[in-house]
Every structure is written in C-alpha cells, then in structure tokens.
Protein backbone atom coordinates (compact mmCIF):
# COMPACT_ATOMS: atom_id res chain seq x y z
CA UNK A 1 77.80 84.42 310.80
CA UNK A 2 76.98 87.96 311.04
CA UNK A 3 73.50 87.29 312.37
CA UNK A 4 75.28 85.31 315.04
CA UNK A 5 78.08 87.89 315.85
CA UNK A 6 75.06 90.71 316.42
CA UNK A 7 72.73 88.71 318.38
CA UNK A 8 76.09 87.84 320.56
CA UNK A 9 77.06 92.03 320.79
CA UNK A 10 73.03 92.48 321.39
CA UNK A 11 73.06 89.82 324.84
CA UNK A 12 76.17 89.48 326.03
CA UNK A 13 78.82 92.12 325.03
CA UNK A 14 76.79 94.82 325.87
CA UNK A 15 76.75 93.64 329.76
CA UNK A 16 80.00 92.06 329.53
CA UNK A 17 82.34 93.30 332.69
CA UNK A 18 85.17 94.08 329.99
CA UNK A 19 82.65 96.37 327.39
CA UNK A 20 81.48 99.61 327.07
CA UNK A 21 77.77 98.99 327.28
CA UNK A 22 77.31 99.30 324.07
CA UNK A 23 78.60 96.28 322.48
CA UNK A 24 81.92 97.91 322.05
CA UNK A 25 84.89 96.19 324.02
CA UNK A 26 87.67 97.82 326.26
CA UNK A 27 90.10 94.86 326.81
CA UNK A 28 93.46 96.57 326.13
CA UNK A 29 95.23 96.56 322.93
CA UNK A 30 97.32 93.62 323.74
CA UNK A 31 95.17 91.27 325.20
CA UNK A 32 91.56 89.83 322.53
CA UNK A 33 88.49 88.87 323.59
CA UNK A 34 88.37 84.62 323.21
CA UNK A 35 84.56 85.10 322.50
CA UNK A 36 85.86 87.57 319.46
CA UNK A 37 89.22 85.53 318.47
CA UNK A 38 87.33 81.74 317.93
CA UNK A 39 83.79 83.24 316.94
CA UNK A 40 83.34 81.16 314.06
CA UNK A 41 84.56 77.98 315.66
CA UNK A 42 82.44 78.35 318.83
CA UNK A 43 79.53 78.63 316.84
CA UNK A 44 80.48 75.43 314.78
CA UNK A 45 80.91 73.73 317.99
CA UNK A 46 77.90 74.57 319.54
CA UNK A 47 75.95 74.04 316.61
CA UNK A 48 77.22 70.46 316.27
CA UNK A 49 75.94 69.62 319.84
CA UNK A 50 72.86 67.73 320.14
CA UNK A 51 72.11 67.44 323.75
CA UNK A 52 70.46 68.70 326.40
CA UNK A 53 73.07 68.58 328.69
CA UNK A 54 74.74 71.73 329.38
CA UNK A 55 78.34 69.59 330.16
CA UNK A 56 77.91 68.48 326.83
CA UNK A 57 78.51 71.91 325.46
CA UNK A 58 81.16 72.83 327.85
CA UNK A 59 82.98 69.35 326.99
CA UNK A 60 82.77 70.03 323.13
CA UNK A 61 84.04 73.48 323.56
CA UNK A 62 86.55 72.47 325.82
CA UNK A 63 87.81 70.21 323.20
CA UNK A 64 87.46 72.47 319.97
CA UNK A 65 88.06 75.90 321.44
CA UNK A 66 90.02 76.44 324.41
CA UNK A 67 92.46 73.55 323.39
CA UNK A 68 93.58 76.16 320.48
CA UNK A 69 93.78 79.41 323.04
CA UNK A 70 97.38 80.67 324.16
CA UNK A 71 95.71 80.78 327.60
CA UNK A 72 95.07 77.18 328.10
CA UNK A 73 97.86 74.53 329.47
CA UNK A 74 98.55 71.57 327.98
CA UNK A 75 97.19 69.88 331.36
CA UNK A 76 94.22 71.84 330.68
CA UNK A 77 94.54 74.41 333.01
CA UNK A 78 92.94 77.82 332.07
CA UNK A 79 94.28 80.92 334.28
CA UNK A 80 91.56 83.03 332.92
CA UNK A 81 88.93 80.31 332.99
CA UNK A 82 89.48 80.07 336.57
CA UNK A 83 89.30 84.01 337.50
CA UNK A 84 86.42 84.03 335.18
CA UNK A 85 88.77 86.21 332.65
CA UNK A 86 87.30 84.45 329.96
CA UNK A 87 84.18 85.56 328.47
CA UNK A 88 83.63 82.44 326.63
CA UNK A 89 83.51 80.69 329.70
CA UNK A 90 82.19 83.43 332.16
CA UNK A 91 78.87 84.15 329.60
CA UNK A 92 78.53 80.32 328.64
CA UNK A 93 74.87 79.60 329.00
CA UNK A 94 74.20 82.92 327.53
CA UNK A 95 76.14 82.11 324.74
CA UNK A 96 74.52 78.84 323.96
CA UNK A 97 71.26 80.11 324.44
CA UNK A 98 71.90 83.03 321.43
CA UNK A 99 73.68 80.43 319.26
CA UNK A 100 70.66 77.85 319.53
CA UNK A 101 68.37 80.26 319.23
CA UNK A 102 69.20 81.93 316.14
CA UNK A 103 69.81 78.82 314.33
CA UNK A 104 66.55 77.63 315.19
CA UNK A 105 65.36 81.14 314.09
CA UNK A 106 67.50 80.66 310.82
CA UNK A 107 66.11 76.93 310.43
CA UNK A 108 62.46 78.35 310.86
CA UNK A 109 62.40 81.11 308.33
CA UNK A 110 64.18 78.87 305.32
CA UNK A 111 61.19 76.94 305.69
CA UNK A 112 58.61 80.10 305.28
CA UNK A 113 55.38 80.22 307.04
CA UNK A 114 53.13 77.34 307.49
C-alpha cells in the first residue's frame, strides 16, 4: 500500500487545489481528504476493475467508496462531488492511471527480468 500512497502524493497531491505543493495537505482540521480517508479501499476497487471503460471505474467506486462517505446522500447525491470538493472524484483519471500503473509495475518486477 505504501508504494501506492507515494506514487498518489508524487501525481496528484502535490498539484491538488487543497495541498501545499509538496504532497502535504491543507484541508482544515475538521474536514479529511476522501482520497486519504478510503485509500485502501479505492485501491481495492480499482484494482478489481477489468475494463477499459473509464464509467466502469467510476461505477465501481461509486458503489464501494462514496456509498460509505458522510458526504454522500442516500439518493446518491454528493455536494462535494458536484463542486468538485472531492478529490477522489475531481483527480479520477489521474488516480486510476497511478493505481494501474503501479500494479502493473508491481506485477512486472515479481516476475524478474526476462
């Protein structure tokens, strides 16, 4: 999980609207970071995806994650989803494309060199 979590801090915290710069958040004390809160789960989820579809991944993250977050309405409405409040949903593809790419990384180097 950790090389997840850095990778993550490396491509999107740093040049997230709500960090530092430097990987470091600056939410305010009473309000956490979704992306920081359901780490481990979001990387389950998207890990159990097997699609090329990028609905697919918002559909099983829809399901898994935001169905657990204080922020989200039974009905499914997401206040912070829709002012783009939430960084899971606001850096998304970017998100994805770290997860997928160091588990393919992971996958490749258990195997050693060819």
């Amino acid at each position: 999980m950790d090389q997840y979590w850095d990778s993550i801090r490396q491509k999107v915290c740093r040049k997230c609207i709500d960090g530092d710069s430097k990987g470091g958040c600056r939410l305010p004390i009473d309000e956490s970071c979704g992306l920081d809160k359901f780490f481990p789960d979001i990387v389950r989820t998207v890990s159990s995806v097997r699609s090329d579809s990028f609905q697919d991944y918002v559909d099983a993250l829809r399901a898994n994650i935001c169905t657990n977050c204080e922020h989200q309405f039974a009905d499914g409405v997401c206040k912070k989803r829709d002012t783009l409040d939430c960084a899971l949903d606001r850096y998304l593809p970017v998100i994805i494309d770290v997860i997928e790419s160091v588990k393919m990384s992971s996958v490749g180097s258990e195997h050693g060199p060819s």
